[in-house]
Protein backbone atom coordinates (compact mmCIF):
# COMPACT_ATOMS: atom_id res chain seq x y z
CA UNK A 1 -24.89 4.76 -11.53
CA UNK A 2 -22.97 7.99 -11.68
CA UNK A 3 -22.28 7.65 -7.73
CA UNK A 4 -18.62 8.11 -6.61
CA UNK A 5 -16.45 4.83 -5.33
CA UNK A 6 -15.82 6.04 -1.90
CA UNK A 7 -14.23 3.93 0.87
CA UNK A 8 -14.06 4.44 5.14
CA UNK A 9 -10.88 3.51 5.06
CA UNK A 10 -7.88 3.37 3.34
CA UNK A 11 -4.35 1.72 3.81
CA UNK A 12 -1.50 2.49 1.72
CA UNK A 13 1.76 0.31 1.69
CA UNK A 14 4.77 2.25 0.23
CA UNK A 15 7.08 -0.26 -1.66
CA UNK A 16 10.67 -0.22 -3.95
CA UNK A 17 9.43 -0.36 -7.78
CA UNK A 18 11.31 -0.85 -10.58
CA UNK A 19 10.99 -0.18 -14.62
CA UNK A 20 11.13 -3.46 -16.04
CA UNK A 21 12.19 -2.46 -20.24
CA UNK A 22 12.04 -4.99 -23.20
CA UNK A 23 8.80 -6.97 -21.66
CA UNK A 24 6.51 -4.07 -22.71
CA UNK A 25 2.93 -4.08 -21.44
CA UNK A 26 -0.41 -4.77 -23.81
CA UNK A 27 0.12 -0.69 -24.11
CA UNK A 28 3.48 -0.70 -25.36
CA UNK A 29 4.71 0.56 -22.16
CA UNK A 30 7.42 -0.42 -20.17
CA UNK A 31 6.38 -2.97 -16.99
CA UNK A 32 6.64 -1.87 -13.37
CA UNK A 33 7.55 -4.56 -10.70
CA UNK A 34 6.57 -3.38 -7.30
CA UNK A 35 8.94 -5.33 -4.40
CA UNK A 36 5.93 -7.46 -1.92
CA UNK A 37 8.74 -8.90 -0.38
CA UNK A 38 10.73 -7.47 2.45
CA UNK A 39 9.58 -4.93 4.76
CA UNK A 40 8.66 -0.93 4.51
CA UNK A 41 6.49 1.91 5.72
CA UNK A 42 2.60 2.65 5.20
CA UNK A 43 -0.16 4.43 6.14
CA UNK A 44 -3.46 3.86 7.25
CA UNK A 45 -5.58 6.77 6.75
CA UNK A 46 -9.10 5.93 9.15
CA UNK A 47 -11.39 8.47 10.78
CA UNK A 48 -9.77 11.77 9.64
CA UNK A 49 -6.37 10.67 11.03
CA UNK A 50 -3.12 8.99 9.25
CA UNK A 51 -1.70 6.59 11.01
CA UNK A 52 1.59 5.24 10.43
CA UNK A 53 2.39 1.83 10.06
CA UNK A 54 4.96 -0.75 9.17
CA UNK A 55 4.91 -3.82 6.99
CA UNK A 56 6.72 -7.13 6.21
CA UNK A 57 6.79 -9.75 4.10
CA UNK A 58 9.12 -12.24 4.39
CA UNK A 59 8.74 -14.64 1.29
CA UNK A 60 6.33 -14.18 -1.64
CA UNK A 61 4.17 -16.99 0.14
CA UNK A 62 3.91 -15.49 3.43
CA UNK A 63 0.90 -13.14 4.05
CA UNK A 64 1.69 -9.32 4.80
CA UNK A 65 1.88 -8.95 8.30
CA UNK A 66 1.12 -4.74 9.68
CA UNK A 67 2.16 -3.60 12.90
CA UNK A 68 1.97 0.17 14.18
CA UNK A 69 4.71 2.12 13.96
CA UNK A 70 4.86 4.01 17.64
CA UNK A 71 4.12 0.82 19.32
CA UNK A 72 5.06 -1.95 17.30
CA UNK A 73 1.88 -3.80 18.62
CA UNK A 74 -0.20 -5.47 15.16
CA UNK A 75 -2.51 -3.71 13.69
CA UNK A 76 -6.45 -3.82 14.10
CA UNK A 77 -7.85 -3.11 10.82
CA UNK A 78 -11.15 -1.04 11.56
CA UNK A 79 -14.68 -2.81 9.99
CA UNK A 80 -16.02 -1.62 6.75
CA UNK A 81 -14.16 -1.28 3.62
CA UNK A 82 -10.96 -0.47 2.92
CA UNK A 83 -9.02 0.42 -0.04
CA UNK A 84 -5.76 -0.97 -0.11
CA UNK A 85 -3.20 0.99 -2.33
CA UNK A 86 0.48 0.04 -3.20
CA UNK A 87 1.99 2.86 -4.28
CA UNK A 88 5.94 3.34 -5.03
CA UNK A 89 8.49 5.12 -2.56
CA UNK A 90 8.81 8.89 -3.80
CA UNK A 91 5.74 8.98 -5.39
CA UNK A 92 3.64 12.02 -4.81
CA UNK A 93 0.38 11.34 -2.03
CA UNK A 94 -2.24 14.20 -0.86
CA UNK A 95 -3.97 14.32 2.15
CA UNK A 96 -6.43 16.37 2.20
């Protein structure tokens, strides 16, 4: 339809990621594995404001569990959609 994806809301989990060589991809390229498991920093991004967050993971079957940074209280995802990105510490983000 030509109309842009857009989303409300959208929460970004920053996580350790690693080249994985000599398992290339269907492209030829090397893999990436992005570390689920353990704990880090995010962002949700909701009503014109960034909010920062925390997550864990304990063990690859344990759900991801989000709590705000300043208060440590869990976090109440707001209704609506929301875009959930994984993208690797040091990589370059824009707010705009």
């Amino acid at each position: 339809s030509d109309e842009p994806l857009t989303a409300a809301h959208v929460l970004v989990q920053w996580v350790t990621q690693e080249v994985v060589y000599g398992d290339p991809d269907p492209g030829g390229n090397p893999r990436r594995l992005q570390h689920l498991v353990g704990s880090g920093k995010g962002t949700l991004y909701s009503g014109g404001r960034a909010i920062a967050l925390l997550w864990s993971r304990p063990a690859a079957a344990d759900g991801t569990h989000w709590t705000y940074e300043e208060s440590g209280e869990p976090v109440v995802l707001p209704p609506g959609l929301i875009w959930w990105e994984i993208v690797p510490i040091g990589a370059g983000l824009t707010e705009t």
